[in-house]
C-alpha atoms as a PDB file:
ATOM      1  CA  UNK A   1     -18.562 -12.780   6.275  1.00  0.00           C
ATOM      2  CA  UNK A   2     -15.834 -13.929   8.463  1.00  0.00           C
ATOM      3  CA  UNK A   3     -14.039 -15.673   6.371  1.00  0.00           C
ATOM      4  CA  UNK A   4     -14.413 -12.619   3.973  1.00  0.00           C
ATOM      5  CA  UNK A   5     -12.719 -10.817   6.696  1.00  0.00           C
ATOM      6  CA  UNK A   6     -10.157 -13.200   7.087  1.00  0.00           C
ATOM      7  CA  UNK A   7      -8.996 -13.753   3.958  1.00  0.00           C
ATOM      8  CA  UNK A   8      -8.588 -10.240   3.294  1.00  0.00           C
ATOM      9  CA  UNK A   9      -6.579  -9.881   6.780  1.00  0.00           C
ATOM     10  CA  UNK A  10      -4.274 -12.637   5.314  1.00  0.00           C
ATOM     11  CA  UNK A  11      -3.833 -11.125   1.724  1.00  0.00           C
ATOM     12  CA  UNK A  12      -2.863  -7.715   3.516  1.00  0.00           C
ATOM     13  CA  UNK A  13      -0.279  -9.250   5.632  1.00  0.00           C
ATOM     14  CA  UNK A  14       0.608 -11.876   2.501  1.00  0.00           C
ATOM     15  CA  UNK A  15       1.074  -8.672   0.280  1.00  0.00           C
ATOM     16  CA  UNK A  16       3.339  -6.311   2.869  1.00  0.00           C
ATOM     17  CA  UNK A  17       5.333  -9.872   3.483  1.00  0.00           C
ATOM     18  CA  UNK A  18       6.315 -10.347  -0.232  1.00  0.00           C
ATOM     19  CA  UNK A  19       6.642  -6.415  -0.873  1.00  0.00           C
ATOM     20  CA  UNK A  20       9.060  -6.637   1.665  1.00  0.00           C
ATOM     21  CA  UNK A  21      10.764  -9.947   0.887  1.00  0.00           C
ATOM     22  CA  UNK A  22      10.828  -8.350  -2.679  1.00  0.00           C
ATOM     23  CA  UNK A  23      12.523  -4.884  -1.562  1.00  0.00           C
ATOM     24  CA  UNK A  24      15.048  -6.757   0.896  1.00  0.00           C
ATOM     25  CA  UNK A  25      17.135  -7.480  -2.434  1.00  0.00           C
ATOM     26  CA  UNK A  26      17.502  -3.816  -3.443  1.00  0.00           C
ATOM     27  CA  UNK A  27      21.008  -3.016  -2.530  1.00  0.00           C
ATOM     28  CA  UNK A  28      21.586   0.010  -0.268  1.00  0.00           C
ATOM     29  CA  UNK A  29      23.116   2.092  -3.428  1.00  0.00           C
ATOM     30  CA  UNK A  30      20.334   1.635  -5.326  1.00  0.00           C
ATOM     31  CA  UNK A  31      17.445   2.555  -2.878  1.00  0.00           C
ATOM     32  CA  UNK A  32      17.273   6.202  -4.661  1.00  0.00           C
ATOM     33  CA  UNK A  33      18.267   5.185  -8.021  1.00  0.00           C
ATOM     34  CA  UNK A  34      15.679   5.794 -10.822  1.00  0.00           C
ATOM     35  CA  UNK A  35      15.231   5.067 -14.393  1.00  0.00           C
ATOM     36  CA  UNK A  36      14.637   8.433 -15.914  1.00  0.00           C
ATOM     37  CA  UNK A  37      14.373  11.731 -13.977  1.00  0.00           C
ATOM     38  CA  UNK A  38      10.329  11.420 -13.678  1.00  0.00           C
ATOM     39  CA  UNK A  39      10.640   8.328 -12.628  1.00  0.00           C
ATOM     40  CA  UNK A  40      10.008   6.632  -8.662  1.00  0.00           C
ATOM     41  CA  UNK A  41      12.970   5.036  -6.516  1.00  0.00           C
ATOM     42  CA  UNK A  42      12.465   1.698  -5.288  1.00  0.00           C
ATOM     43  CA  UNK A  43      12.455   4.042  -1.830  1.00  0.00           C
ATOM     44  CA  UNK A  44       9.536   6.202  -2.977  1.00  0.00           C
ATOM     45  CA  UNK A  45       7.703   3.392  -4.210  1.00  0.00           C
ATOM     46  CA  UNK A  46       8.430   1.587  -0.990  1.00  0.00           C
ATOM     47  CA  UNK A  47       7.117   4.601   0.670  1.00  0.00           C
ATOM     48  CA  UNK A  48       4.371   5.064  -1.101  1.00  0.00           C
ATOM     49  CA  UNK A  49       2.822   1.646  -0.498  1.00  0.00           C
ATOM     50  CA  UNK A  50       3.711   1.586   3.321  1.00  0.00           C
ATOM     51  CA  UNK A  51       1.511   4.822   3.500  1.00  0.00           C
ATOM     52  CA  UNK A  52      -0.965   4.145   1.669  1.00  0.00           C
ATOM     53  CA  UNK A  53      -1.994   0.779   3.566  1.00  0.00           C
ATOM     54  CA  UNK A  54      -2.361   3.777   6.385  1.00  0.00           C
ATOM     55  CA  UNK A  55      -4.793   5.333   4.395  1.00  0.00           C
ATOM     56  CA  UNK A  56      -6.729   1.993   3.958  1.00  0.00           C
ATOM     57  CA  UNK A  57      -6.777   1.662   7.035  1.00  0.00           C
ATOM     58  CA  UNK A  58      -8.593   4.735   7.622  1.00  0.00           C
ATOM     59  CA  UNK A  59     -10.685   4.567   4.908  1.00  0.00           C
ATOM     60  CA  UNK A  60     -12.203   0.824   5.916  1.00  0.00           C
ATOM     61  CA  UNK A  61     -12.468   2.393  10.093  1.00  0.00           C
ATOM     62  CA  UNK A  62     -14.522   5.466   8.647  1.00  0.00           C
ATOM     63  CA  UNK A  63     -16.273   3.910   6.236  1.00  0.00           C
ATOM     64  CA  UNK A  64     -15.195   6.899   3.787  1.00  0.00           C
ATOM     65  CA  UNK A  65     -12.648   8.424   1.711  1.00  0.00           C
ATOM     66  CA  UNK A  66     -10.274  10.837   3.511  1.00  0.00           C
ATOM     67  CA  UNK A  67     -11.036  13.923   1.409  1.00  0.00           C
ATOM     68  CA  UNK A  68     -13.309  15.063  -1.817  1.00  0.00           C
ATOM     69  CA  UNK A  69      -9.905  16.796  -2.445  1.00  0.00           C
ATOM     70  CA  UNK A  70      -7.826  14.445  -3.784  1.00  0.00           C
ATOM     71  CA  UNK A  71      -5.314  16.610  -5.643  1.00  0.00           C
ATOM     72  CA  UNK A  72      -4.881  18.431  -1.882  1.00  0.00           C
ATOM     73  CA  UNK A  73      -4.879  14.707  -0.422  1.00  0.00           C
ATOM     74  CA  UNK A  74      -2.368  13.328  -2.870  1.00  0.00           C
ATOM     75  CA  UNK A  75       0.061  16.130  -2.660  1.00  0.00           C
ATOM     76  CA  UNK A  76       0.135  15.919   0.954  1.00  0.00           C
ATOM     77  CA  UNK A  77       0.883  11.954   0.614  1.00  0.00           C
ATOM     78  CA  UNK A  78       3.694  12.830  -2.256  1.00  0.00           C
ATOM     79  CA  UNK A  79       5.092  14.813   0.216  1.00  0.00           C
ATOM     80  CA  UNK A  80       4.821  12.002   3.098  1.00  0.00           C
ATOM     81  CA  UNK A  81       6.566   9.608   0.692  1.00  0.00           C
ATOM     82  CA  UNK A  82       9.265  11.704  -0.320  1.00  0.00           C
ATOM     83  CA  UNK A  83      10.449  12.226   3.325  1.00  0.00           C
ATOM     84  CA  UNK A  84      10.811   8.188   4.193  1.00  0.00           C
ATOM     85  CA  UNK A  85      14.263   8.016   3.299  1.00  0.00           C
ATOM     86  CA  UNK A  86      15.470   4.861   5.179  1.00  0.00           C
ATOM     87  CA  UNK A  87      14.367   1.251   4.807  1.00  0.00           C
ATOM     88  CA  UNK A  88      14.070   0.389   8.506  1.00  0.00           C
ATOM     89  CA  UNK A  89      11.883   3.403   8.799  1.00  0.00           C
ATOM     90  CA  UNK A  90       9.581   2.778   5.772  1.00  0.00           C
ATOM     91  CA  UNK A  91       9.464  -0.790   6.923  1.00  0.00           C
ATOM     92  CA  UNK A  92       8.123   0.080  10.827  1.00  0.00           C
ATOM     93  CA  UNK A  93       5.833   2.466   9.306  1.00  0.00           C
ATOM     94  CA  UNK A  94       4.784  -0.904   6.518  1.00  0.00           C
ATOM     95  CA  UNK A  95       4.418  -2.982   9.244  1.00  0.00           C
ATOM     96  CA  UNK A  96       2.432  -0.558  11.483  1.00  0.00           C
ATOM     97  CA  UNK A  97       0.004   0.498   8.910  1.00  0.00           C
ATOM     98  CA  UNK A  98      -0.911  -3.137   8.294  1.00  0.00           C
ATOM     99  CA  UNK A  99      -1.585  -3.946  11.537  1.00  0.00           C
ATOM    100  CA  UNK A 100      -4.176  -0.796  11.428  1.00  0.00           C
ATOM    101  CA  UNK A 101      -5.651  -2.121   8.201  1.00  0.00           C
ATOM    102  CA  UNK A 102      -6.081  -5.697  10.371  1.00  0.00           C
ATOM    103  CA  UNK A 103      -7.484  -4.211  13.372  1.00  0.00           C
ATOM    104  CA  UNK A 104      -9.936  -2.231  10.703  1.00  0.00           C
ATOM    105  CA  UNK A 105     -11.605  -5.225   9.219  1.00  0.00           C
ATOM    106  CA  UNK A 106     -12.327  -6.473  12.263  1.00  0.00           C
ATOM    107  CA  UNK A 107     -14.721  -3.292  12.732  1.00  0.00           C
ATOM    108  CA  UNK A 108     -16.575  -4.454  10.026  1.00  0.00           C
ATOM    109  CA  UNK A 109     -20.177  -5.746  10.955  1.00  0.00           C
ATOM    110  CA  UNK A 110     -22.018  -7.681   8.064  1.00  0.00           C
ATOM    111  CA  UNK A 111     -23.900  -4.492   6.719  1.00  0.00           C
ATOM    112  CA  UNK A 112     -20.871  -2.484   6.534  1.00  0.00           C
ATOM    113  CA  UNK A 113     -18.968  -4.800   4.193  1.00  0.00           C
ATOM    114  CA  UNK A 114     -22.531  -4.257   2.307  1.00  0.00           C
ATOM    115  CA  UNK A 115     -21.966  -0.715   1.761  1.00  0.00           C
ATOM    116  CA  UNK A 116     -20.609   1.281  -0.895  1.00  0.00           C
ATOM    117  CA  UNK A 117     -17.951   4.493  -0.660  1.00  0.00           C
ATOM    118  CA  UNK A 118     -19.480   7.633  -2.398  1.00  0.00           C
ATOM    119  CA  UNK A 119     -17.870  10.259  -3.495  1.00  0.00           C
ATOM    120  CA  UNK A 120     -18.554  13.590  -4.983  1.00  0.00           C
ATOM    121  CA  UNK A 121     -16.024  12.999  -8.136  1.00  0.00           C
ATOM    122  CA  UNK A 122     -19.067  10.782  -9.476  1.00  0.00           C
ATOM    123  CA  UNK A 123     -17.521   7.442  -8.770  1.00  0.00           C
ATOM    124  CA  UNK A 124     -17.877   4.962  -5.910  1.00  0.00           C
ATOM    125  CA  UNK A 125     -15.887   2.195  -4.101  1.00  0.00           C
ATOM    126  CA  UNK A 126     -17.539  -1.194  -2.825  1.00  0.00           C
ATOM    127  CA  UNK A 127     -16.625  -1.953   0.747  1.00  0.00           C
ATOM    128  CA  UNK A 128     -15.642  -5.111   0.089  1.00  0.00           C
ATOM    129  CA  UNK A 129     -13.056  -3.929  -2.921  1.00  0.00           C
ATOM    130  CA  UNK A 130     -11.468  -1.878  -0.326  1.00  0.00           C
ATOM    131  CA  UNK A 131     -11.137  -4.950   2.030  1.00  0.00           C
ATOM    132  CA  UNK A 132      -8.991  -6.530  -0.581  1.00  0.00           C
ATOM    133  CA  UNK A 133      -7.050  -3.306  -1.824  1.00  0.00           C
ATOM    134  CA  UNK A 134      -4.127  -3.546   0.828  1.00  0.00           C
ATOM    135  CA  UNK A 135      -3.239  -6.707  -0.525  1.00  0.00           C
ATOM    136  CA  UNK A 136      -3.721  -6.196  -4.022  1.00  0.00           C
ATOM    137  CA  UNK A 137      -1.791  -3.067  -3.676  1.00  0.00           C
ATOM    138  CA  UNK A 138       1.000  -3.721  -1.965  1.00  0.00           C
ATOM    139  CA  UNK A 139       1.490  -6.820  -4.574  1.00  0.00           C
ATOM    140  CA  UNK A 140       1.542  -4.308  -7.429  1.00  0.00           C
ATOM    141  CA  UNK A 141       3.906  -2.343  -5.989  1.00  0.00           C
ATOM    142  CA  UNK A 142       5.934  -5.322  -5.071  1.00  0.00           C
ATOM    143  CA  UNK A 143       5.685  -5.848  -9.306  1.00  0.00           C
ATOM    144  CA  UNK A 144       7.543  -2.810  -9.630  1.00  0.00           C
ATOM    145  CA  UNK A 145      10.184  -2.988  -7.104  1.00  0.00           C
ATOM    146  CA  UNK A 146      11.099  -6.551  -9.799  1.00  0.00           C
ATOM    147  CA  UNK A 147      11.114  -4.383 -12.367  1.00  0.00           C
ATOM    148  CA  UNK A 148      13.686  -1.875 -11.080  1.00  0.00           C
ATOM    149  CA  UNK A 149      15.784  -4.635 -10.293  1.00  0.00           C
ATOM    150  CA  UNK A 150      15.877  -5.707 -13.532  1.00  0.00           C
ATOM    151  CA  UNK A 151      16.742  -2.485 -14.937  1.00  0.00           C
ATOM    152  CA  UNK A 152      20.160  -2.469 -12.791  1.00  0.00           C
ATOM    153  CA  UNK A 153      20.994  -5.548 -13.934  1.00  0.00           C
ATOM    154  CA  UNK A 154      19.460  -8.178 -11.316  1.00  0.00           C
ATOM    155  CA  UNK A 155      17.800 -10.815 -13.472  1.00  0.00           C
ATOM    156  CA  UNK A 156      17.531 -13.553 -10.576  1.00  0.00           C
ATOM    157  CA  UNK A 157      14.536 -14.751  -9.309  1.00  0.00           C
ATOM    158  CA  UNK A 158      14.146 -13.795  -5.932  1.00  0.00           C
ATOM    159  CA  UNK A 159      11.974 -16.296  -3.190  1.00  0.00           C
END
């Protein structure tokens, strides 16, 4: 189990490392800019993921989901994205809510990485998916900022 635990500590901090390698090439001017009207800035994305691995966090510490109310839960983090409007800012808060999501796995005894997140929408999330979620997430994400470089124009490949 500990090397569960540590490999999912490392693809968390892998994952924020290349989201934010990846987002480091998005030029000031474009931080806001979108591809159609409905569509996420690279900021709002950027946002978005650096909260979420909050929420991760949370949910690994509790052993639970934050809320049954999800459309209440999701507004409320639509609304916490949409006021991180500076990269420095949406980076402390990245970094931060990583290191929550490292100190939470290593709350996790043997028998809670056994257990299994119910909830009353009639689904359920394995512990041990949500140890690897940060990671995969934030890698995702990172997938997107690439994409809204291309659409500007940037067609390098960025290491």
């Amino acid at each position: 189990m500990e090397s569960l635990i540590a490999s999912c500590k490392e693809s968390a901090v892998r994952g924020m490392e290349i989201f934010l390698k990846t987002f480091s090439f998005v030029p000031d001017e474009k931080l806001n800019w979108t591809p159609s009207p409905t569509a996420k800035s690279a900021i709002r994305i950027a946002a978005h993921t650096a909260l979420y691995a909050g929420t991760f966090a949370k949910m690994i510490r509790d052993r639970k989901l934050p809320t049954d109310d999800i459309p209440a839960f999701v507004a409320r983090l639509n609304a916490a994205e949409e006021a991180v409007a500076r990269r420095a800012e949406m980076e402390s808060l990245f970094r931060q809510n990583t290191d929550e999501v490292i100190a939470a796995l290593d709350t996790l005894s043997p028998e809670a990485i056994g257990t299994t997140l119910d909830t009353s929408l009639g689904w359920s999330m394995p512990m041990t998916f949500l140890m690897n979620l940060p990671g995969m997430h934030a890698m995702s994400h990172a997938a997107q900022i690439d994409y809204l470089q291309t659409c500007w124009g940037d067609q390098d490949v960025h290491f």
